[in-house]
N, C-alpha and C. Protein backbone atom coordinates (compact mmCIF):
# COMPACT_ATOMS: atom_id res chain seq x y z
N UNK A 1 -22.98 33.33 100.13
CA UNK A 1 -23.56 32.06 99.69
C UNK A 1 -24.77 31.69 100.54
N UNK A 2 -24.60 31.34 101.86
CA UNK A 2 -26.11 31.83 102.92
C UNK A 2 -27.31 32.73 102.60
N UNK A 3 -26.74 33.55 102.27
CA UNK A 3 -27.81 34.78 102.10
C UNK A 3 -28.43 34.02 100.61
N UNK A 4 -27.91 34.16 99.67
CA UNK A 4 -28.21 33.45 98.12
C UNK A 4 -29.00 31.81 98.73
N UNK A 5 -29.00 31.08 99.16
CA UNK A 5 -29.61 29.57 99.64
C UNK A 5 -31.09 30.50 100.46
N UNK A 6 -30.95 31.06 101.70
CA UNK A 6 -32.13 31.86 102.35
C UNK A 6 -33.13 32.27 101.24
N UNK A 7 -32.25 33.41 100.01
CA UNK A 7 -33.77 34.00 99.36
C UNK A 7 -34.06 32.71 98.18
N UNK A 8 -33.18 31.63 97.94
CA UNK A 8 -33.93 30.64 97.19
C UNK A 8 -34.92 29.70 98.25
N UNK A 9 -34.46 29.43 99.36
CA UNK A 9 -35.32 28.79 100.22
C UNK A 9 -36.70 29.49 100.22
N UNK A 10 -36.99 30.74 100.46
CA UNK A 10 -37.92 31.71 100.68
C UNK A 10 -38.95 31.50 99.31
N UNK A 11 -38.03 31.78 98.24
CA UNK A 11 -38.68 32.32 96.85
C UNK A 11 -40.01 30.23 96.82
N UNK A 12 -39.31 29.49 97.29
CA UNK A 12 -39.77 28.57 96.78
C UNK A 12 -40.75 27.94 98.02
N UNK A 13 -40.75 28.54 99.45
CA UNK A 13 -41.44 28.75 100.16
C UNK A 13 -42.37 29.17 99.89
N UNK A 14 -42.49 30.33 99.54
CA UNK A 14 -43.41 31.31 98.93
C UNK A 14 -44.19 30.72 97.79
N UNK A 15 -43.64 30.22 96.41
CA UNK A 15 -44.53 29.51 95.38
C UNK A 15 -45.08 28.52 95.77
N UNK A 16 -44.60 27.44 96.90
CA UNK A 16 -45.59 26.03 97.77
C UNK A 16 -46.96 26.99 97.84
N UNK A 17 -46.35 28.02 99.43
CA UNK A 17 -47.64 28.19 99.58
C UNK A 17 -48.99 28.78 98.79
N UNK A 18 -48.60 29.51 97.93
CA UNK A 18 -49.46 30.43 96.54
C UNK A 18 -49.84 28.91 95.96
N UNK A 19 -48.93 28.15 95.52
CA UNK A 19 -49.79 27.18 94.92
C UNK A 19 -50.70 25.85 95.47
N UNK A 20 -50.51 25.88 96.59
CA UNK A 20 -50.89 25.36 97.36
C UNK A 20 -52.50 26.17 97.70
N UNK A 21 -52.21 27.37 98.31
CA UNK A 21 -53.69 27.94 98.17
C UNK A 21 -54.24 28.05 97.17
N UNK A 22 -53.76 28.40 95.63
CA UNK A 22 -54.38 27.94 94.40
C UNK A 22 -55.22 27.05 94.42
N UNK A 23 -54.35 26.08 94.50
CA UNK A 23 -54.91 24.92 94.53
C UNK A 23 -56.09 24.47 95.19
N UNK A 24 -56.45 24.76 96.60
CA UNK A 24 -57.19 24.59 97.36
C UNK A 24 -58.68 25.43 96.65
N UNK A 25 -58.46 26.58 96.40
CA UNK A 25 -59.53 27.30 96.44
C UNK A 25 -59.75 26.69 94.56
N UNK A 26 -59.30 26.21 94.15
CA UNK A 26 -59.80 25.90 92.65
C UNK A 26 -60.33 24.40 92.86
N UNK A 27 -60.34 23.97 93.91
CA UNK A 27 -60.99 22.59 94.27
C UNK A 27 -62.44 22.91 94.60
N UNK A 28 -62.17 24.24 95.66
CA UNK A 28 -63.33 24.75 96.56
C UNK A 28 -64.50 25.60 95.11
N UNK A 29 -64.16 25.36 93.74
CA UNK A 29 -65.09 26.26 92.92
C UNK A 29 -64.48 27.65 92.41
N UNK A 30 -63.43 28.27 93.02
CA UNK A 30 -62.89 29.50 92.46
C UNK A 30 -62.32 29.87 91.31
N UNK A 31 -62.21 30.91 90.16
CA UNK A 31 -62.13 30.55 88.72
C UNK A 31 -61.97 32.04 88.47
N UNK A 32 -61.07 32.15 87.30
CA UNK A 32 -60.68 33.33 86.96
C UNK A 32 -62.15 34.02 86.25
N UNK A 33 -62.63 33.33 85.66
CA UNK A 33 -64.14 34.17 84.81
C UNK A 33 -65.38 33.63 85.59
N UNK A 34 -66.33 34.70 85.79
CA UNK A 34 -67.93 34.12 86.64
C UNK A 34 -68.54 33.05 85.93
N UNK A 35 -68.52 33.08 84.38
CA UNK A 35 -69.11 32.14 84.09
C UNK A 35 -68.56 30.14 83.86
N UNK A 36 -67.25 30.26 84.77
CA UNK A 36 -66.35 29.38 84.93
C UNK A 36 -66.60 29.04 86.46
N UNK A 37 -67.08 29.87 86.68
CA UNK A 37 -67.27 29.44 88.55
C UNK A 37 -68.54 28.86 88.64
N UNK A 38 -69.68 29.53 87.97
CA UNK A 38 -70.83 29.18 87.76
C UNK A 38 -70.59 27.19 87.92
N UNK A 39 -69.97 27.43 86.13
CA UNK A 39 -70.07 25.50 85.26
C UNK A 39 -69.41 24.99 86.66
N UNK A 40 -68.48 25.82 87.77
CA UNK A 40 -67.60 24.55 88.73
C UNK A 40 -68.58 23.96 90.15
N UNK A 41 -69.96 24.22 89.77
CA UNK A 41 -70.68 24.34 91.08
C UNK A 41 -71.22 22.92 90.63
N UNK A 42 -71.68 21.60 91.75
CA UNK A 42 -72.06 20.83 91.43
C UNK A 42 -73.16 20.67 90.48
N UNK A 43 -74.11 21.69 91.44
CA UNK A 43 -75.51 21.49 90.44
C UNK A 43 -75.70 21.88 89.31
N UNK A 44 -74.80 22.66 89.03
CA UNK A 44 -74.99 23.24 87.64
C UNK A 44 -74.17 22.47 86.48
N UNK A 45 -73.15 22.52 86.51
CA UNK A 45 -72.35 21.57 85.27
C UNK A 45 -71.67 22.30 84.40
N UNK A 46 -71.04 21.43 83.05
CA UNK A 46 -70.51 22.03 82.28
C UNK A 46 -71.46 22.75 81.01
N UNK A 47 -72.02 21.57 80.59
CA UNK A 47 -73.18 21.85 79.50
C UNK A 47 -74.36 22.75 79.45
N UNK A 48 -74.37 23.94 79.80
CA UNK A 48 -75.30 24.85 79.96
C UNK A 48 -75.38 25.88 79.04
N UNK A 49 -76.75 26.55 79.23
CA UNK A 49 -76.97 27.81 78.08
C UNK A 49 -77.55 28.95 79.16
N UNK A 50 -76.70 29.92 78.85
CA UNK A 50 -76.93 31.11 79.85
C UNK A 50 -78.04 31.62 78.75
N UNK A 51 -79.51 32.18 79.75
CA UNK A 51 -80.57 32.86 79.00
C UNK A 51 -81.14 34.16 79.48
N UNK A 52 -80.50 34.04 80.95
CA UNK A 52 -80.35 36.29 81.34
C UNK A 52 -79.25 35.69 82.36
N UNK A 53 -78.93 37.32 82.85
CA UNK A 53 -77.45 37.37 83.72
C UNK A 53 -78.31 38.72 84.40
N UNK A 54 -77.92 39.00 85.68
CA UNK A 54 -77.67 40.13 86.26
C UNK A 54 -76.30 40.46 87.06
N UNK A 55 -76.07 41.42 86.15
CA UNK A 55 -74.76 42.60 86.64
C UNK A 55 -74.86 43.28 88.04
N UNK A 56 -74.23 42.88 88.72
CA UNK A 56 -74.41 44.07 90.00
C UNK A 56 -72.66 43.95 90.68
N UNK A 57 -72.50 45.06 91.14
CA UNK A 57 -71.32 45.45 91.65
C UNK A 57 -70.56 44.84 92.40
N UNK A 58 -70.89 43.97 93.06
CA UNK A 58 -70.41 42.31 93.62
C UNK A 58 -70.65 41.46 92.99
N UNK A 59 -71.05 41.43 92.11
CA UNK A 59 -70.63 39.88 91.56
C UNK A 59 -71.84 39.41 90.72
N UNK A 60 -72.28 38.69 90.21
CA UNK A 60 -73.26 38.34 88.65
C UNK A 60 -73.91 37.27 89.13
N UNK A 61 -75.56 37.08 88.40
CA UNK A 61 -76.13 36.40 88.91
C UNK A 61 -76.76 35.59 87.30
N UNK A 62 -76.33 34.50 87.35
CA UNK A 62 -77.22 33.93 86.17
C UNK A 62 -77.83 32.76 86.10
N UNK A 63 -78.62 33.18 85.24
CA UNK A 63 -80.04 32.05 85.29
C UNK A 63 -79.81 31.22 83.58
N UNK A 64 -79.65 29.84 84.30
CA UNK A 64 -78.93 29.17 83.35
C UNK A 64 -79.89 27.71 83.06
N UNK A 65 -79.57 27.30 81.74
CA UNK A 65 -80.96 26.03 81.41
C UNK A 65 -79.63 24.90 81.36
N UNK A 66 -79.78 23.81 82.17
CA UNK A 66 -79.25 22.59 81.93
C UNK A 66 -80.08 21.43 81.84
N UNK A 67 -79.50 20.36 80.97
CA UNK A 67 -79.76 19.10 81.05
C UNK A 67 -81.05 18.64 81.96
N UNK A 68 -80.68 19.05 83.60
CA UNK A 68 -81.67 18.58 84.80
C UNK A 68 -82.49 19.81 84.83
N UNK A 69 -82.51 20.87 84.47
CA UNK A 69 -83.50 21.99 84.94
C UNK A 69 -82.94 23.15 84.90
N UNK A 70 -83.68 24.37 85.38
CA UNK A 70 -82.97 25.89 85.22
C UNK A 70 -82.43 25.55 86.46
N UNK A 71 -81.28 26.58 86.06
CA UNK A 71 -80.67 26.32 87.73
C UNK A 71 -80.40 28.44 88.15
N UNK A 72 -80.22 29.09 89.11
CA UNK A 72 -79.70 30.17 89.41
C UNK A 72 -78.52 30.42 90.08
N UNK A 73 -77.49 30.78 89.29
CA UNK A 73 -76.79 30.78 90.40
C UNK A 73 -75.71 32.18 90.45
N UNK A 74 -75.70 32.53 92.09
CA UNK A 74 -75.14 33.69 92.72
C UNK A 74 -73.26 33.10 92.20
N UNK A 75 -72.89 34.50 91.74
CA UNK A 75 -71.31 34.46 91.36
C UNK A 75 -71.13 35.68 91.91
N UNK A 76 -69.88 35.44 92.99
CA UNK A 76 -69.11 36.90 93.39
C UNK A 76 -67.79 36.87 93.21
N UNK A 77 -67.63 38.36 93.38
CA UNK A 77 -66.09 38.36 93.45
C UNK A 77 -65.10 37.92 94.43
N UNK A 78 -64.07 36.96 94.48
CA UNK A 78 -63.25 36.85 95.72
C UNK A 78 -61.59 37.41 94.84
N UNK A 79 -61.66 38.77 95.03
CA UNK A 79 -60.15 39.29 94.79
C UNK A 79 -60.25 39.40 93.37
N UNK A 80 -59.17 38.72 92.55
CA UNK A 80 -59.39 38.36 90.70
C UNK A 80 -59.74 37.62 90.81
N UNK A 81 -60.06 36.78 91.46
CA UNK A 81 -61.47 35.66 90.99
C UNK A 81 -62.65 35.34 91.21
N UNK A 82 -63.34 34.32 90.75
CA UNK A 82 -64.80 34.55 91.02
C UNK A 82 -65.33 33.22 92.09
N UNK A 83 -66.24 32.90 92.34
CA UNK A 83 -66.94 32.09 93.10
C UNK A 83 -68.17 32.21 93.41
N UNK A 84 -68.78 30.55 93.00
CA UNK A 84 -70.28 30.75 92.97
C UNK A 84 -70.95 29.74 94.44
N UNK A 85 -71.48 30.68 94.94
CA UNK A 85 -71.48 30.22 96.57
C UNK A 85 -73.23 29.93 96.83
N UNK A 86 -73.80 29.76 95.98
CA UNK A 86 -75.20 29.96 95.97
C UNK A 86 -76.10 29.37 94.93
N UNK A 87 -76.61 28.47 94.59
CA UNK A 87 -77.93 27.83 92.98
C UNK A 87 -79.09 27.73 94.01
N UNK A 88 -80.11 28.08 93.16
CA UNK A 88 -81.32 27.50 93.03
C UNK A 88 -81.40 26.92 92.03
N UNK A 89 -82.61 26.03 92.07
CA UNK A 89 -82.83 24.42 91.30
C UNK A 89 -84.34 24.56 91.07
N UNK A 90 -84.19 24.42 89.53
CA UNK A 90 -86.03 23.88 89.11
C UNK A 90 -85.71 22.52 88.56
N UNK A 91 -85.83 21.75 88.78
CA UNK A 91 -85.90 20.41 88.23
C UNK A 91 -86.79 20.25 87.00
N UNK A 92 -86.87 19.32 85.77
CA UNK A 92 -87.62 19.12 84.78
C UNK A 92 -89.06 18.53 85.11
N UNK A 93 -89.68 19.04 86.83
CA UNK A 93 -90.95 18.28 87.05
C UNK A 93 -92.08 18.92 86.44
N UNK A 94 -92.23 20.21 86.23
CA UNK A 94 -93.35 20.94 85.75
C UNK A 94 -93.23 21.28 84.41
N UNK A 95 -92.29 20.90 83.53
CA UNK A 95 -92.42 21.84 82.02
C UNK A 95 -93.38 21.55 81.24
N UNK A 96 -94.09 20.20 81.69
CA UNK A 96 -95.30 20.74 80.87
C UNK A 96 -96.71 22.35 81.49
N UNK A 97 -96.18 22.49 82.59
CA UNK A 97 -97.07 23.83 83.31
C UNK A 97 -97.16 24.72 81.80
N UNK A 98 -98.32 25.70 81.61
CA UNK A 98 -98.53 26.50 81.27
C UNK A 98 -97.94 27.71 81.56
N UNK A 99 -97.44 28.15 82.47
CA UNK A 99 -96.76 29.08 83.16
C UNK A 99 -95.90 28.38 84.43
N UNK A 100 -94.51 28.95 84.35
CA UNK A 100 -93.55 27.73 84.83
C UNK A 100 -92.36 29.53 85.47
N UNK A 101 -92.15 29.14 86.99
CA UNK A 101 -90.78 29.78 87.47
C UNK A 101 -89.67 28.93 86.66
N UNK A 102 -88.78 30.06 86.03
CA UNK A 102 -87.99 29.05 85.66
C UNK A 102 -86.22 29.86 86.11
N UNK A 103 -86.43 30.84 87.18
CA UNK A 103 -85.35 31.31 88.21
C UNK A 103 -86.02 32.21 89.35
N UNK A 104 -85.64 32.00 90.59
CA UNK A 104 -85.91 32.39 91.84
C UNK A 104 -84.88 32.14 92.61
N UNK A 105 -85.01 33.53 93.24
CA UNK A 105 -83.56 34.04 93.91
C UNK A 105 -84.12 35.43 94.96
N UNK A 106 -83.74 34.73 96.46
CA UNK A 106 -83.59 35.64 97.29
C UNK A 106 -82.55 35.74 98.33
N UNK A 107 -81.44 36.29 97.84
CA UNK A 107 -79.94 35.97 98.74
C UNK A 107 -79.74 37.28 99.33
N UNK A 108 -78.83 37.19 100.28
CA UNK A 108 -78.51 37.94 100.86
C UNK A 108 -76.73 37.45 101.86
N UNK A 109 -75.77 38.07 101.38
CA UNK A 109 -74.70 37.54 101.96
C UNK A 109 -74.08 38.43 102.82
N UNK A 110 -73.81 38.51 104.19
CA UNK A 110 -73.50 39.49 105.29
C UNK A 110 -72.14 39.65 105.93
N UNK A 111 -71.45 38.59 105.36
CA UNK A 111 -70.10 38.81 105.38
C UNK A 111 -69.41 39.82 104.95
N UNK A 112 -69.87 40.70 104.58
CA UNK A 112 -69.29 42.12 104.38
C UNK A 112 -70.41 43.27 104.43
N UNK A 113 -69.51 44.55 104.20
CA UNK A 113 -70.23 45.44 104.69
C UNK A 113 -70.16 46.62 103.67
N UNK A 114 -71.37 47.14 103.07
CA UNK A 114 -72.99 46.68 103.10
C UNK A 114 -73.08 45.44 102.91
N UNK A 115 -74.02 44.14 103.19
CA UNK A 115 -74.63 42.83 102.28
C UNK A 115 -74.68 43.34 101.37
N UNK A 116 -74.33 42.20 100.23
CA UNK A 116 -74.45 41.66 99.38
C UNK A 116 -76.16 41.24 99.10
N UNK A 117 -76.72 41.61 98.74
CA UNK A 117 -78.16 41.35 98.19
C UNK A 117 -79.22 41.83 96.86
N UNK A 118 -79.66 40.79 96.47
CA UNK A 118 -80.27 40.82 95.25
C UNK A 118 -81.75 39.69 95.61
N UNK A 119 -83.17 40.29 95.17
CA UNK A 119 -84.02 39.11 94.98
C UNK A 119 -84.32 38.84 93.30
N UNK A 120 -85.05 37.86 92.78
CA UNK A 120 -85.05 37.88 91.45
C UNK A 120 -86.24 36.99 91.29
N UNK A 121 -86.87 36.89 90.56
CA UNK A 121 -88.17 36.23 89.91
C UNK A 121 -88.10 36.08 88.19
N UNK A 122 -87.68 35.02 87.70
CA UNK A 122 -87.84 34.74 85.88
C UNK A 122 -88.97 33.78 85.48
N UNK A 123 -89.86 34.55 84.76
CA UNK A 123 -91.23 33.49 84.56
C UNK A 123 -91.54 33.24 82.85
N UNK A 124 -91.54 32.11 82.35
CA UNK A 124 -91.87 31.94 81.37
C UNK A 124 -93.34 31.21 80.77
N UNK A 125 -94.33 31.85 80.03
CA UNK A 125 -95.81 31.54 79.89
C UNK A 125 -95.54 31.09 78.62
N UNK A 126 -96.85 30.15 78.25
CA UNK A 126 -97.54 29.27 76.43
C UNK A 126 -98.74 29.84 77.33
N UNK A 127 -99.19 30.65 78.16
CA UNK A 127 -100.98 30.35 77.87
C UNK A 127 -100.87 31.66 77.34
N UNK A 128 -101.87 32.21 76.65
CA UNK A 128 -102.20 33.49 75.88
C UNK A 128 -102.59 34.38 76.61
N UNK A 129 -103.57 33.87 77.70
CA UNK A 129 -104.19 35.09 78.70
C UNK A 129 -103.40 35.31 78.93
N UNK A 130 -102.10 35.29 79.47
CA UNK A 130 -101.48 35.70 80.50
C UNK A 130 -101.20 36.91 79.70
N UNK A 131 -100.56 38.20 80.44
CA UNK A 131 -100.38 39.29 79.61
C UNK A 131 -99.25 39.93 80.88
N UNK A 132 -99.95 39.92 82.25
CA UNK A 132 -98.92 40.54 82.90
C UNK A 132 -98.16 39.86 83.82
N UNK A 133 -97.67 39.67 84.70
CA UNK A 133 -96.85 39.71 85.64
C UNK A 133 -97.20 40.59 86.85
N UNK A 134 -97.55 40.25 88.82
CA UNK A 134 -96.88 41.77 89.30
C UNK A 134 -96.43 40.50 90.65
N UNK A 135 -95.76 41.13 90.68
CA UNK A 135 -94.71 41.05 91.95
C UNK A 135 -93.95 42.20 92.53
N UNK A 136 -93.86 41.47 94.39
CA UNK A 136 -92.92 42.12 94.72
C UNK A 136 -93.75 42.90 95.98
N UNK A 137 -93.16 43.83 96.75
CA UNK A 137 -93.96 44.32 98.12
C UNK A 137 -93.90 46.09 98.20
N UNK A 138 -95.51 45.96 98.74
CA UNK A 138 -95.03 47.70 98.92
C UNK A 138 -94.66 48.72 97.89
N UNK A 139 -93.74 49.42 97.61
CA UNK A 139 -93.25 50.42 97.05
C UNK A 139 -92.26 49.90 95.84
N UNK A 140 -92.47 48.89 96.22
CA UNK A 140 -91.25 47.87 95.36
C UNK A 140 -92.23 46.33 94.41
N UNK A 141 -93.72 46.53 94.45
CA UNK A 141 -93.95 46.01 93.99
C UNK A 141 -94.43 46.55 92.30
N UNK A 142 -94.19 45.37 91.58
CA UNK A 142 -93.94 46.06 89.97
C UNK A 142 -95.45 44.80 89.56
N UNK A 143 -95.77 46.04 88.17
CA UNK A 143 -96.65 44.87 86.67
C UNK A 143 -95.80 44.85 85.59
N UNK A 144 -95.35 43.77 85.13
CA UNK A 144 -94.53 43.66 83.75
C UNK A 144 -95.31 42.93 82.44
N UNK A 145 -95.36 43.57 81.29
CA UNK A 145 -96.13 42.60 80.60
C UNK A 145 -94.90 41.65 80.62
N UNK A 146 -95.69 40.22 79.78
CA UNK A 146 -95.41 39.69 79.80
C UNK A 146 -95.66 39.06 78.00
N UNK A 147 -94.50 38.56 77.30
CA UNK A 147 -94.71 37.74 75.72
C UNK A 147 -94.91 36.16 75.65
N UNK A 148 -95.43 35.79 74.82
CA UNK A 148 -95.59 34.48 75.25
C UNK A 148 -94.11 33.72 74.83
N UNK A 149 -93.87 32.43 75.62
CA UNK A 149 -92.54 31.91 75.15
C UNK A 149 -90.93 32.79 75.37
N UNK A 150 -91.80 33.60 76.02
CA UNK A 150 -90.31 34.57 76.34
C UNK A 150 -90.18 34.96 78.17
N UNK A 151 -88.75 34.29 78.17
CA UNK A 151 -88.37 34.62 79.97
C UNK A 151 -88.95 35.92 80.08
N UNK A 152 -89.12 36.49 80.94
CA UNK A 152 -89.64 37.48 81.86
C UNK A 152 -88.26 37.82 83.45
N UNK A 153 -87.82 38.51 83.70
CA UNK A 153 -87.07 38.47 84.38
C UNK A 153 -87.30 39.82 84.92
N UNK A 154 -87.86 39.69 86.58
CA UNK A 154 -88.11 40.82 87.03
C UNK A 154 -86.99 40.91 88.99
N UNK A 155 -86.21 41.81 88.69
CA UNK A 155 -84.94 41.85 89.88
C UNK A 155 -85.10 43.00 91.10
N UNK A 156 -84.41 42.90 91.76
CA UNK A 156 -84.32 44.17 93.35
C UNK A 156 -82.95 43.87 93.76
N UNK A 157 -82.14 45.00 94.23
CA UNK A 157 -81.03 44.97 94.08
C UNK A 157 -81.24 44.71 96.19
N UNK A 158 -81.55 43.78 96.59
CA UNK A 158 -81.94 44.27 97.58
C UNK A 158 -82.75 42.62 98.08
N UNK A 159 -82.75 42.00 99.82
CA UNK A 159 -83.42 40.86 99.87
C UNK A 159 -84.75 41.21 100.37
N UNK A 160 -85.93 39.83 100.36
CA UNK A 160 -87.10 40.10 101.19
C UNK A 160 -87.33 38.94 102.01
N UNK A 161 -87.85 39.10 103.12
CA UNK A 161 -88.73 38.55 103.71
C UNK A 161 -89.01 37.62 104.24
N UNK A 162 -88.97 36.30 103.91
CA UNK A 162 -90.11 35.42 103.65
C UNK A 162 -90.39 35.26 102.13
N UNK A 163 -91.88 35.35 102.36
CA UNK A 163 -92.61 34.65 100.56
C UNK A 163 -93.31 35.70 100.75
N UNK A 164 -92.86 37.37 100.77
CA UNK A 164 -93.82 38.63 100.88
C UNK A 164 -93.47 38.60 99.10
N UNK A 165 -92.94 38.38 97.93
CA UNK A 165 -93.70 38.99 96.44
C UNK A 165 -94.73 38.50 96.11
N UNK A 166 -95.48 37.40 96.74
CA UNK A 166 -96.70 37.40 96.25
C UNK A 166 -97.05 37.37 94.40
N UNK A 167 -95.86 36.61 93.55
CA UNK A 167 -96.30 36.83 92.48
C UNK A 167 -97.83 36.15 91.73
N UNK A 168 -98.20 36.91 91.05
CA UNK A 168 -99.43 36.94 90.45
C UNK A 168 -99.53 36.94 88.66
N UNK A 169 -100.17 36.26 88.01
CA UNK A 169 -100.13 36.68 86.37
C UNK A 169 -101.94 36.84 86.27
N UNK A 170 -101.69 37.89 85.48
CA UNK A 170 -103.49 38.62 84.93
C UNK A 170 -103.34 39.09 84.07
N UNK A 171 -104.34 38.87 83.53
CA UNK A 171 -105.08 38.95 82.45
C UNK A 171 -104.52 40.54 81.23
N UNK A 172 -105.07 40.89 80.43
CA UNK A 172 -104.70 42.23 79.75
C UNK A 172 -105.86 43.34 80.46
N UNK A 173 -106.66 42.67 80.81
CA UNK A 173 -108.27 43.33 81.70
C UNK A 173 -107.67 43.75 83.42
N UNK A 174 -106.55 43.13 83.58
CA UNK A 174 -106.40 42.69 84.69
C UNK A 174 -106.82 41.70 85.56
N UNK A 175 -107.44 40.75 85.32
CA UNK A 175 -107.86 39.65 86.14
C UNK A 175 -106.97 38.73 86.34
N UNK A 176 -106.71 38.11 87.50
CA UNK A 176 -105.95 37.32 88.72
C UNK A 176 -105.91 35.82 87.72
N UNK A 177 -105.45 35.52 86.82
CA UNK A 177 -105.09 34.05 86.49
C UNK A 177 -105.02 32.98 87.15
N UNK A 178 -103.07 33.48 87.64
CA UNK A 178 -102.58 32.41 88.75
C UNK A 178 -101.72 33.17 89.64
N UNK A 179 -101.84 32.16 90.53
CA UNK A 179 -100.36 33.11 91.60
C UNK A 179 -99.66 31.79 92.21
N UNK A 180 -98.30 32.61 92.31
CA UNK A 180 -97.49 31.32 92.86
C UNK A 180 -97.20 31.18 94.15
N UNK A 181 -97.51 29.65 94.64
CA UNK A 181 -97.47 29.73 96.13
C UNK A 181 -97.25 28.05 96.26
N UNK A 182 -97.22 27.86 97.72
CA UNK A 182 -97.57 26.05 97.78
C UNK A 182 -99.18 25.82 97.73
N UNK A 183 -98.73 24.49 97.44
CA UNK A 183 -100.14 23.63 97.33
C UNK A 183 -101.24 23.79 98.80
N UNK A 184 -100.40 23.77 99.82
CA UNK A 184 -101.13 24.28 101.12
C UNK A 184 -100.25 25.72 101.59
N UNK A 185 -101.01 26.57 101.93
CA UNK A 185 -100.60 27.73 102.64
C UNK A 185 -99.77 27.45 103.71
N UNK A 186 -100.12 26.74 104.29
CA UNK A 186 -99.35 26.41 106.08
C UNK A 186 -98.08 24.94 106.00
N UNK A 187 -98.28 24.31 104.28
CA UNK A 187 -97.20 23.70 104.71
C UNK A 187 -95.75 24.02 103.50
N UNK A 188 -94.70 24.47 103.42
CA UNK A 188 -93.82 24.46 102.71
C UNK A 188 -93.19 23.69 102.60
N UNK A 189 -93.46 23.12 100.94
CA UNK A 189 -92.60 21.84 100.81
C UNK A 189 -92.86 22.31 98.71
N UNK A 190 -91.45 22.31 98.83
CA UNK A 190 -91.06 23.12 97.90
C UNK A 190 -91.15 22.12 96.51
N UNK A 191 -91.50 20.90 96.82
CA UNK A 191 -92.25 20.33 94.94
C UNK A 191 -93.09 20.84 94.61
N UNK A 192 -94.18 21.65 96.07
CA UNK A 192 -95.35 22.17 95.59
C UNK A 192 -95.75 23.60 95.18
N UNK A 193 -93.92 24.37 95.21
CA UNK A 193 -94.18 25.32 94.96
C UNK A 193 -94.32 25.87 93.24
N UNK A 194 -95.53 26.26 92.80
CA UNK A 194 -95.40 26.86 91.17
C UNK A 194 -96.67 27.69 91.11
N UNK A 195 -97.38 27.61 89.89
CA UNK A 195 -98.58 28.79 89.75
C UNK A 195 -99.47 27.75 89.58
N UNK A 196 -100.41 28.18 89.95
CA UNK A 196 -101.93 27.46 90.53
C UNK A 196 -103.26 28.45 89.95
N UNK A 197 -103.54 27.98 88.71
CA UNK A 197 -104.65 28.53 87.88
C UNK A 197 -105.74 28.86 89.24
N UNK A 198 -106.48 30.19 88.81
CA UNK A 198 -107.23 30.78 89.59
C UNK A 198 -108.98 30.46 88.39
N UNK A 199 -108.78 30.01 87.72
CA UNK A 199 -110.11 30.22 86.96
C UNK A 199 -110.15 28.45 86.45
């Protein structure tokens, strides 16, 4: 009869604590599907429209349009579930821009081994010149055309830098349009970061 009371004491020991950590980590954002961990992150919400995703072997990255702005956000795996530990934020200040970032992403997570890293750049144009796209550094820098009214989504499985992609949009001739940077070189203050017509 002891022994029978011990493994019921135990068995229900055991379900506190499981549900108890459940519990905790489904407060903290954790969710059986990525795109459930995503909606549990403050900035992002419930009401969203996913418009690209990147797949990578830790965990999914998507670039999502809400209500307040595009938002990006990093989803990994923790065990069977997911968790989104990471957004970037465009706010609705520039949509009238002609050419508008509308996801940027340079993470890198080191808590395990290899990091976890991905950079990402999604650009969407209405001006007509625009034709290409190049970003990116070195050996790793790319030209993408570019359609009008249509995301552009150019990725590296891999982080950088600083502000080394240097993105740029030109012409079908190749000529330098715009490039995205702040309003002053020397000061970063990130309302001022977008594309800045060159002509």
């Amino acid at each position: 009869m002891k022994r029978k009371n011990k493994v019921v004491l135990f068995i229900i020991i055991m379900v506190s604590i499981i549900g108890w950590y459940s519990y905790i980590n489904f407060i903290g954002g954790t969710r059986l599907t990525p795109i459930a961990a995503a909606k549990a992150h403050t900035s992002v919400g419930k009401d969203i429209t996913v418009f690209d995703q990147v797949d990578l072997l830790w965990g999914r990255v998507y670039l999502i349009d809400t209500s307040n702005g595009e938002r990006t956000a990093v989803v990994r795996k923790k065990g069977p579930f997911w968790f989104c530990n990471y957004v970037t934020t465009f706010d609705n200040e520039n949509t009238s821009d002609s050419l508008r970032t509308i996801g940027w992403l340079n993470y890198q997570f080191t808590g395990v081994n290899p990091p976890e890293s991905v950079a990402l750049i999604s650009v969407i144009s209405n001006d007509p010149q625009v034709a290409f796209i190049e970003v990116g550094e070195g050996d790793d820098r790319v030209k993408r055309k570019i359609e009008p009214n249509k995301p552009l989504l150019v990725w590296w499985p891999k982080m950088y830098p600083g502000s080394t992609l240097k993105p740029l949009a030109l012409s079908s001739e190749g000529q330098t349009l715009y490039e995205y940077r702040f309003a002053q070189g020397n000061i970063t203050d990130p309302k001022t970061l977008k594309w800045y017509p060159l002509r």
